[in-house]
C-alpha atoms as a PDB file:
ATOM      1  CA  UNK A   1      30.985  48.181  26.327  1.00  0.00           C
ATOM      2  CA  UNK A   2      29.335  50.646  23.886  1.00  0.00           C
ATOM      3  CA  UNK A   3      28.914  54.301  24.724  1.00  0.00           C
ATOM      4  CA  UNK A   4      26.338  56.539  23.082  1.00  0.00           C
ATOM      5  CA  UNK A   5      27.981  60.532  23.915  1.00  0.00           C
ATOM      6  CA  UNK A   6      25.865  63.755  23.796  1.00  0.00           C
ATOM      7  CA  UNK A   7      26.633  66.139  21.243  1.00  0.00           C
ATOM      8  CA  UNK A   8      25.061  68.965  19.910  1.00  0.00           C
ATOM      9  CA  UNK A   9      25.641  70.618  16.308  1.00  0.00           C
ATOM     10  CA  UNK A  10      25.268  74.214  16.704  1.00  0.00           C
ATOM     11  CA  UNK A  11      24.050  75.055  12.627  1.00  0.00           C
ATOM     12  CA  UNK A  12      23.478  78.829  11.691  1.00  0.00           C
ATOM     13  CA  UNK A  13      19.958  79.019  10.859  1.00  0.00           C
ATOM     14  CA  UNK A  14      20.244  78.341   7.217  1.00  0.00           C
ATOM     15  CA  UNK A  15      22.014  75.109   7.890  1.00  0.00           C
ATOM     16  CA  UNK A  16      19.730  73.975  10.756  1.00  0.00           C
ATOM     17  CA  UNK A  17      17.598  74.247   7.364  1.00  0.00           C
ATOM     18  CA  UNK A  18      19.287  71.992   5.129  1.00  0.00           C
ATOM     19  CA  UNK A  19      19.559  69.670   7.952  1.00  0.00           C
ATOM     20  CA  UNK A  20      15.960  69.659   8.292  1.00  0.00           C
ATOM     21  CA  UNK A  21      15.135  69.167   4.542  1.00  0.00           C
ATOM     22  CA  UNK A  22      17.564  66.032   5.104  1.00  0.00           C
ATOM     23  CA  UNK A  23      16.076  64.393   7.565  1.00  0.00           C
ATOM     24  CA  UNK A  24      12.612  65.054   5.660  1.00  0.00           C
ATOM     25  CA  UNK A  25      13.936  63.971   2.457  1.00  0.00           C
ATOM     26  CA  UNK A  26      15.488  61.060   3.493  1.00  0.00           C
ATOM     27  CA  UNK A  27      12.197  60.087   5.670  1.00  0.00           C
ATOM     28  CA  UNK A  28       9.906  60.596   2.674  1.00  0.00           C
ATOM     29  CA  UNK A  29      12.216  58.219   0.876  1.00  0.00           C
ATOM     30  CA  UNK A  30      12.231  55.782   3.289  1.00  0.00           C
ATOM     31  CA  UNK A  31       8.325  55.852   3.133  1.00  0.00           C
ATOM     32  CA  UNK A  32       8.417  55.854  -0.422  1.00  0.00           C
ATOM     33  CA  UNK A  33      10.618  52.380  -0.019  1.00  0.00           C
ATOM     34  CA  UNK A  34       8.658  50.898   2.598  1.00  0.00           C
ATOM     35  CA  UNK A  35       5.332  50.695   0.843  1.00  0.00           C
ATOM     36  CA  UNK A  36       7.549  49.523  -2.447  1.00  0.00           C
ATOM     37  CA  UNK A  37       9.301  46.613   0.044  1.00  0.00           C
ATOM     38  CA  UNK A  38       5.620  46.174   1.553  1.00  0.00           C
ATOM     39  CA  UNK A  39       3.375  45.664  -1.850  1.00  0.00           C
ATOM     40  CA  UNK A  40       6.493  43.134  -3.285  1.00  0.00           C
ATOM     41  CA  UNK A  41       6.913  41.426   0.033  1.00  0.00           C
ATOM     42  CA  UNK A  42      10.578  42.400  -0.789  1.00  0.00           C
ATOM     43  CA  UNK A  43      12.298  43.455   2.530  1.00  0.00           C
ATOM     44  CA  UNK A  44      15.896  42.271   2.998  1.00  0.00           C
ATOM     45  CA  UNK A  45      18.776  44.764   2.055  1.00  0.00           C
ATOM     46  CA  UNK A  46      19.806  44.126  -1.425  1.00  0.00           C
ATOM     47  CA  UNK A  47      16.886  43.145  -3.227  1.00  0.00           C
ATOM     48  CA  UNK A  48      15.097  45.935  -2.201  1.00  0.00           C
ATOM     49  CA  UNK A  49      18.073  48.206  -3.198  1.00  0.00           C
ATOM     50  CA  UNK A  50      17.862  46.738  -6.722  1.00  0.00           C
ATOM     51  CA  UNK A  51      14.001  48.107  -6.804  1.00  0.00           C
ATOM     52  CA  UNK A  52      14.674  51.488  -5.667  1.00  0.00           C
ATOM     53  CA  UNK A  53      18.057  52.630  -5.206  1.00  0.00           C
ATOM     54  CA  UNK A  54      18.119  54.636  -8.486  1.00  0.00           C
ATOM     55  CA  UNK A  55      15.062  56.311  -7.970  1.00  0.00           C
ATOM     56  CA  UNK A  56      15.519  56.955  -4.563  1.00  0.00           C
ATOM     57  CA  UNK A  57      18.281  59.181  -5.036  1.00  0.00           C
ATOM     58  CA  UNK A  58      16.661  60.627  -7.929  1.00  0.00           C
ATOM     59  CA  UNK A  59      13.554  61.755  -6.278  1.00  0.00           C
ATOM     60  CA  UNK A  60      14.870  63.246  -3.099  1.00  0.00           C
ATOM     61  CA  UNK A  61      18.262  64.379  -4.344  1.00  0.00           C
ATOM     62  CA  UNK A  62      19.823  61.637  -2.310  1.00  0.00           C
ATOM     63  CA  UNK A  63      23.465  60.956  -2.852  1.00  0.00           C
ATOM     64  CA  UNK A  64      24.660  57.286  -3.174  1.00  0.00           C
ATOM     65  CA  UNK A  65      25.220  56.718   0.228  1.00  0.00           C
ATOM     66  CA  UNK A  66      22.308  58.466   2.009  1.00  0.00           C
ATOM     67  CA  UNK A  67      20.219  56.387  -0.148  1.00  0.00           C
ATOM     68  CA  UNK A  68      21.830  53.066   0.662  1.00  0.00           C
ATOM     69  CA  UNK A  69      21.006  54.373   4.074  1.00  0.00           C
ATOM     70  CA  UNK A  70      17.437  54.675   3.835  1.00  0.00           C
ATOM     71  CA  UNK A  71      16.868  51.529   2.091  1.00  0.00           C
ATOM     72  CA  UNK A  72      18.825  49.917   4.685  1.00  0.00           C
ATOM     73  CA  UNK A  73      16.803  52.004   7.691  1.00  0.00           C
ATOM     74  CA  UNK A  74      13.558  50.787   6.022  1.00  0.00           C
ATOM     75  CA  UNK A  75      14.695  46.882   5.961  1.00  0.00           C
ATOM     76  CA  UNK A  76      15.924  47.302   9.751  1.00  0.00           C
ATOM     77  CA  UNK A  77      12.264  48.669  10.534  1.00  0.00           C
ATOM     78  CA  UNK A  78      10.931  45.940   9.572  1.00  0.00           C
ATOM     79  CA  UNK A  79      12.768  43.139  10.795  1.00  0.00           C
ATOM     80  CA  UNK A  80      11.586  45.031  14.230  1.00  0.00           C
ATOM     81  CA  UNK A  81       8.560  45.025  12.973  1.00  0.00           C
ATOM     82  CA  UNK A  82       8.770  41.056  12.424  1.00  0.00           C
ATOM     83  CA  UNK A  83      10.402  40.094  15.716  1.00  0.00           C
ATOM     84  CA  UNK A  84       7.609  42.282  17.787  1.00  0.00           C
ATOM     85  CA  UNK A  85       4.777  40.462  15.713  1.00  0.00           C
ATOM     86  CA  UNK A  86       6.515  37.252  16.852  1.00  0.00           C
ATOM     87  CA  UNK A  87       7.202  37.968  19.994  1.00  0.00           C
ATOM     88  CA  UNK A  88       3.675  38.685  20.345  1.00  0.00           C
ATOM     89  CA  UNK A  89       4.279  42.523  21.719  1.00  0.00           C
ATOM     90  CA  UNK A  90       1.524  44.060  19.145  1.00  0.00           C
ATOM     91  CA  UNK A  91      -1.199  41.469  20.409  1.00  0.00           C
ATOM     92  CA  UNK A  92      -1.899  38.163  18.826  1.00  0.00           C
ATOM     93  CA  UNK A  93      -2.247  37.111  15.311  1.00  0.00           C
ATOM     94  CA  UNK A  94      -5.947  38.118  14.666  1.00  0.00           C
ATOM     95  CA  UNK A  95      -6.406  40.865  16.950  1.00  0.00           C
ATOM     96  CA  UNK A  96      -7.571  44.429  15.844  1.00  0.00           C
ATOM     97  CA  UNK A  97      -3.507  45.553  16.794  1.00  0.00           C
ATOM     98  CA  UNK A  98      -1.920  42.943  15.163  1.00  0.00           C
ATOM     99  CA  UNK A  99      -3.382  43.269  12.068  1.00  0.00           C
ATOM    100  CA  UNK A 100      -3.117  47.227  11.763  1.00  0.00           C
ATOM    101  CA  UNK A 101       0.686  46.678  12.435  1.00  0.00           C
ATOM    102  CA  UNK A 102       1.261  43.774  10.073  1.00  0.00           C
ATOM    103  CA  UNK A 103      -1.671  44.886   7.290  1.00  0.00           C
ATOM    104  CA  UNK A 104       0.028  48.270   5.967  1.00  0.00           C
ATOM    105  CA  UNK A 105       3.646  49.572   5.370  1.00  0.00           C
ATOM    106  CA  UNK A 106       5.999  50.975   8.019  1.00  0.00           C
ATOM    107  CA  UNK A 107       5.159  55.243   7.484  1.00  0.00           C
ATOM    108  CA  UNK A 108       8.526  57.077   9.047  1.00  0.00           C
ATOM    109  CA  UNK A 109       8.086  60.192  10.744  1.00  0.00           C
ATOM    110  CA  UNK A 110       9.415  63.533   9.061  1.00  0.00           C
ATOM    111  CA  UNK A 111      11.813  63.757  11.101  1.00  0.00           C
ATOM    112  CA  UNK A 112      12.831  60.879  11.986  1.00  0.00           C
ATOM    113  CA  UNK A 113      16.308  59.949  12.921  1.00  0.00           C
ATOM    114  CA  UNK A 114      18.726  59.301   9.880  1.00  0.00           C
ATOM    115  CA  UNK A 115      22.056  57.241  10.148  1.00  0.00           C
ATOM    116  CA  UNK A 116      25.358  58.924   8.626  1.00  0.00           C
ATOM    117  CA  UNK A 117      28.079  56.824   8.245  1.00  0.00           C
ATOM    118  CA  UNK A 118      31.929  58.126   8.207  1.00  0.00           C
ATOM    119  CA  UNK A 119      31.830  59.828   4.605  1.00  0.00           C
ATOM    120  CA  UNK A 120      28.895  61.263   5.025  1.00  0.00           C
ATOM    121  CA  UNK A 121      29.952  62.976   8.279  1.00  0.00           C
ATOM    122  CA  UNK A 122      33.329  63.223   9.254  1.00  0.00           C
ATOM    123  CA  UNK A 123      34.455  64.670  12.963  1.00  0.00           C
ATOM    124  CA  UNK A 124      37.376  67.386  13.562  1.00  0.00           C
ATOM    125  CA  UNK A 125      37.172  66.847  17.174  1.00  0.00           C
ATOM    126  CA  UNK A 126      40.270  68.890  18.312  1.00  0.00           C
ATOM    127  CA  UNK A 127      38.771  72.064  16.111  1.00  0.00           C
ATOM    128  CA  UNK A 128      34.843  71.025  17.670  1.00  0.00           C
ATOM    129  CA  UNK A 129      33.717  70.808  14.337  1.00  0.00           C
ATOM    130  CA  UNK A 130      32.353  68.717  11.705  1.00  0.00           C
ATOM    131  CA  UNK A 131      31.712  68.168   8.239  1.00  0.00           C
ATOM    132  CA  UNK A 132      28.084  66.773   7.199  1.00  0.00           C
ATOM    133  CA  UNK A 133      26.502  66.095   3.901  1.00  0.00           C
ATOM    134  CA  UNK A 134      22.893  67.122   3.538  1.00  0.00           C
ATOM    135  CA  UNK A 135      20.454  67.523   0.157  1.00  0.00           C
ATOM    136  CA  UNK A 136      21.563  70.974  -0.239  1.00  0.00           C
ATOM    137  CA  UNK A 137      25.741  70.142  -0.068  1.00  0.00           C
ATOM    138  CA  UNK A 138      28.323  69.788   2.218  1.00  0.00           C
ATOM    139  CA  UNK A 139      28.254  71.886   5.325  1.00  0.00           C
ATOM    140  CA  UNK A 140      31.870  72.120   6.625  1.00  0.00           C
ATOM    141  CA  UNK A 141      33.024  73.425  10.025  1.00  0.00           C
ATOM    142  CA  UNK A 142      29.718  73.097  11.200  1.00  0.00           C
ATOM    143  CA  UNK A 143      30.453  73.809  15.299  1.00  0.00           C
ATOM    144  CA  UNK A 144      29.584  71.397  18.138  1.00  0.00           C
ATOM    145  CA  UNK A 145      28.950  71.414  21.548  1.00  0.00           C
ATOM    146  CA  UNK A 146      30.359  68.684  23.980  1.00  0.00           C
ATOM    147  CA  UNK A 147      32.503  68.415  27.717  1.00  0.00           C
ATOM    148  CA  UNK A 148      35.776  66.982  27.429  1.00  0.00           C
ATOM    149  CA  UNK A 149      35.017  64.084  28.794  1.00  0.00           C
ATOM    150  CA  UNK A 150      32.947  62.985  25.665  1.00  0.00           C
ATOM    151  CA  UNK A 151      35.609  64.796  23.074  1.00  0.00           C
ATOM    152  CA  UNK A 152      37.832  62.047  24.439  1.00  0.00           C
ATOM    153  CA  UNK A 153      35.793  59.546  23.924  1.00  0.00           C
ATOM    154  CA  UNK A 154      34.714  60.448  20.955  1.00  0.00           C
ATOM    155  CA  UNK A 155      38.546  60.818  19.584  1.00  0.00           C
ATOM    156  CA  UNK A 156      39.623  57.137  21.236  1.00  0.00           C
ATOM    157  CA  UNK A 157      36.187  55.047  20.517  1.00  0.00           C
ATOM    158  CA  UNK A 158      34.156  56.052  18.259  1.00  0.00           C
ATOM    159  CA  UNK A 159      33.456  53.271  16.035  1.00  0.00           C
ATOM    160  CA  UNK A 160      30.171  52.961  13.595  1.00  0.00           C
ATOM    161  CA  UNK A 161      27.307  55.318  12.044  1.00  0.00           C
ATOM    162  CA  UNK A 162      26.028  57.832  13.548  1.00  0.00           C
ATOM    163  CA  UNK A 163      22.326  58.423  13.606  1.00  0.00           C
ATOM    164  CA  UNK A 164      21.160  62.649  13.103  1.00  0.00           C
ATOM    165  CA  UNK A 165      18.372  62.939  15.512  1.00  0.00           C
ATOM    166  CA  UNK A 166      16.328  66.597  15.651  1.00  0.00           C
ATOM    167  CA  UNK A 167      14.702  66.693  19.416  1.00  0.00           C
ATOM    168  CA  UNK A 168      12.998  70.215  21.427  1.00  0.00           C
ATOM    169  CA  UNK A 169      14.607  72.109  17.979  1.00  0.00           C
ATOM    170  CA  UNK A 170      18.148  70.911  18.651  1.00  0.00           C
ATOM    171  CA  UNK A 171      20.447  68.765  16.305  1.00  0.00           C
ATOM    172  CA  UNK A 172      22.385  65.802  18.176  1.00  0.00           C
ATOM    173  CA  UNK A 173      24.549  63.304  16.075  1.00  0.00           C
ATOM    174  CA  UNK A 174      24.679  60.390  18.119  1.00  0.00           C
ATOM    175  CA  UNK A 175      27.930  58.640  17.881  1.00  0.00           C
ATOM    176  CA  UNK A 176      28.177  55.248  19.105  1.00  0.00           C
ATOM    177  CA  UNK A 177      31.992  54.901  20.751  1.00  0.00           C
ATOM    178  CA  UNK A 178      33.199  51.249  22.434  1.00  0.00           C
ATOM    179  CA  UNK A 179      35.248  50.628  25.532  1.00  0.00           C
ATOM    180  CA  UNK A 180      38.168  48.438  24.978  1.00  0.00           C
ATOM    181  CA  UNK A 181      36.560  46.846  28.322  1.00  0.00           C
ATOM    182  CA  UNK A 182      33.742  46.910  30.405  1.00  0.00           C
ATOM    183  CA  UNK A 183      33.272  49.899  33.369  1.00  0.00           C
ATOM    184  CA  UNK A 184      32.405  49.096  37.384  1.00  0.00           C
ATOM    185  CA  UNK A 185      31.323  52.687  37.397  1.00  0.00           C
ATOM    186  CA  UNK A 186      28.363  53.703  35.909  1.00  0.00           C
ATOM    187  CA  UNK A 187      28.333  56.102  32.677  1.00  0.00           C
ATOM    188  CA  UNK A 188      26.995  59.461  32.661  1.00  0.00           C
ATOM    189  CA  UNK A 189      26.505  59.365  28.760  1.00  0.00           C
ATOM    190  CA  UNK A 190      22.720  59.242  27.345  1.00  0.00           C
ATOM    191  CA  UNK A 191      21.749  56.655  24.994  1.00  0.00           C
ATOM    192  CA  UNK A 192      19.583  57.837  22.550  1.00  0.00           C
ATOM    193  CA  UNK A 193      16.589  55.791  21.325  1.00  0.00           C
ATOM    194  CA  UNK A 194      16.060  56.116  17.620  1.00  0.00           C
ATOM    195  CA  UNK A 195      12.628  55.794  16.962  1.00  0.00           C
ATOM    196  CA  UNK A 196      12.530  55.835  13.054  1.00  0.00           C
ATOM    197  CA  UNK A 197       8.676  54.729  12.522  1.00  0.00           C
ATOM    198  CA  UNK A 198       5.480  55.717  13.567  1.00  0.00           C
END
C-alpha cells in the first residue's frame, strides 16, 4: 500500500529563496525541453536526453541529476498527455480542445512540482532535518515539520523520489513511503497531486 506523508520544510527566508529559483529553474527547463521533444516528435526518456541534457544543465545551472529529472518530468507529461488524448478526456480528435492540447508543447508552470531523488535530498529524520540540493548549493540541516506518526513512517517506508511542491507559500517534500501490507483502517496521510503542466 503506498503512503504519501505531510511534511513541511521550514527554510530561513534566504533558502525558501533558493528553493524557489529551483523549482523555477528547473520548470523553465522543462519548458525549454518540451517544445525541443515537441518540434522533433522526440518524447521518450533517452533520446530526448541525448538532445538536451548538456544544455539543460548549462542554461539553468542544473546539476546532472536535476536535469535527468526534468527531462524525465517532461517525457512523463506527455505520455499523460497521450493516454488523455486517447482516452478521449480532452474531447475528440478534431474538436477545438483536442487540437489546442495535442497542437502545441506541454508549458510547465513556474512553480511547478519538481521530483528529488535520494542524492539530491537526503532525510536525517531522528535530527528533523534534511539536506537538499538547489541551483544555488546544498542547503544542509534545513528543519522540518512532521507528527511522529509520519517520522515513523517516513524512517521504516520510505521508498522512491520525492516530488518539492510550493503550495499557500509553504514548502512540502512529498515522500512516497510503502506498507509491507495493505491497512483495514483508513490513513490519515494526504496524497498530494502533482500537477506539473498547465
Amino acid at each position: 500500500m503506498k503512503l504519501v506523508t505531510q511534511v513541511r520544510l521550514l527554510p530561513t527566508p534566504e533558502r525558501a529563496a533558493a528553493l524557489e529559483e529551483t523549482l523555477r529553474s528547473c520548470n523553465e527547463a522543462a519548458t525549454w525541453a518540451s517544445r525541443v521533444a515537441f518540434e522533433r516528435d522526440v518524447k521518450r526518456n533517452f533520446p530526448l536526453r541525448g538532445l538536451v541534457h548538456a544544455e539543460t544543465k548549462a542554461r539553468w545551472g542544473l546539476g546532472a541529476r536535476a536535469a535527468q529529472h526534468v527531462i524525465k518530468k517532461t517525457c512523463d507529461a506527455y505520455t499523460v498527455l497521450r493516454a488523455n488524448l486517447n482516452a478521449g478526456n480532452l474531447g475528440r480528435p478534431g474538436s477545438e480542445r483536442h487540437r489546442k492540447a495535442a497542437e502545441k508543447p506541454i508549458v510547465f508552470r513556474p512553480e511547478g512540482a519538481q521530483p528529488y531523488d535520494d542524492r539530491m535530498l537526503s532525510w536525517q529524520i531522528e535530527e528533523r532535518r534534511v539536506s537538499i540540493w538547489t541551483v544555488a548549493g546544498r542547503l544542509k540541516d534545513v528543519a522540518i515539520a512532521a507528527g511522529s506518526d509520519q517520522l515513523t513512517v517516513l524512517g521504516l517506508y520510505r521508498r522512491g523520489e520525492s516530488d518539492l511542491v510550493r503550495r499557500d507559500g509553504m514548502w512540502f517534500p512529498t515522500p512516497p513511503a510503502r506498507s509491507p501490507k495493505p491497512s483495514r483502517t483508513p490513513t490519515r496521510w494526504t496524497s498530494w497531486a502533482s500537477t506539473w503542466a498547465s
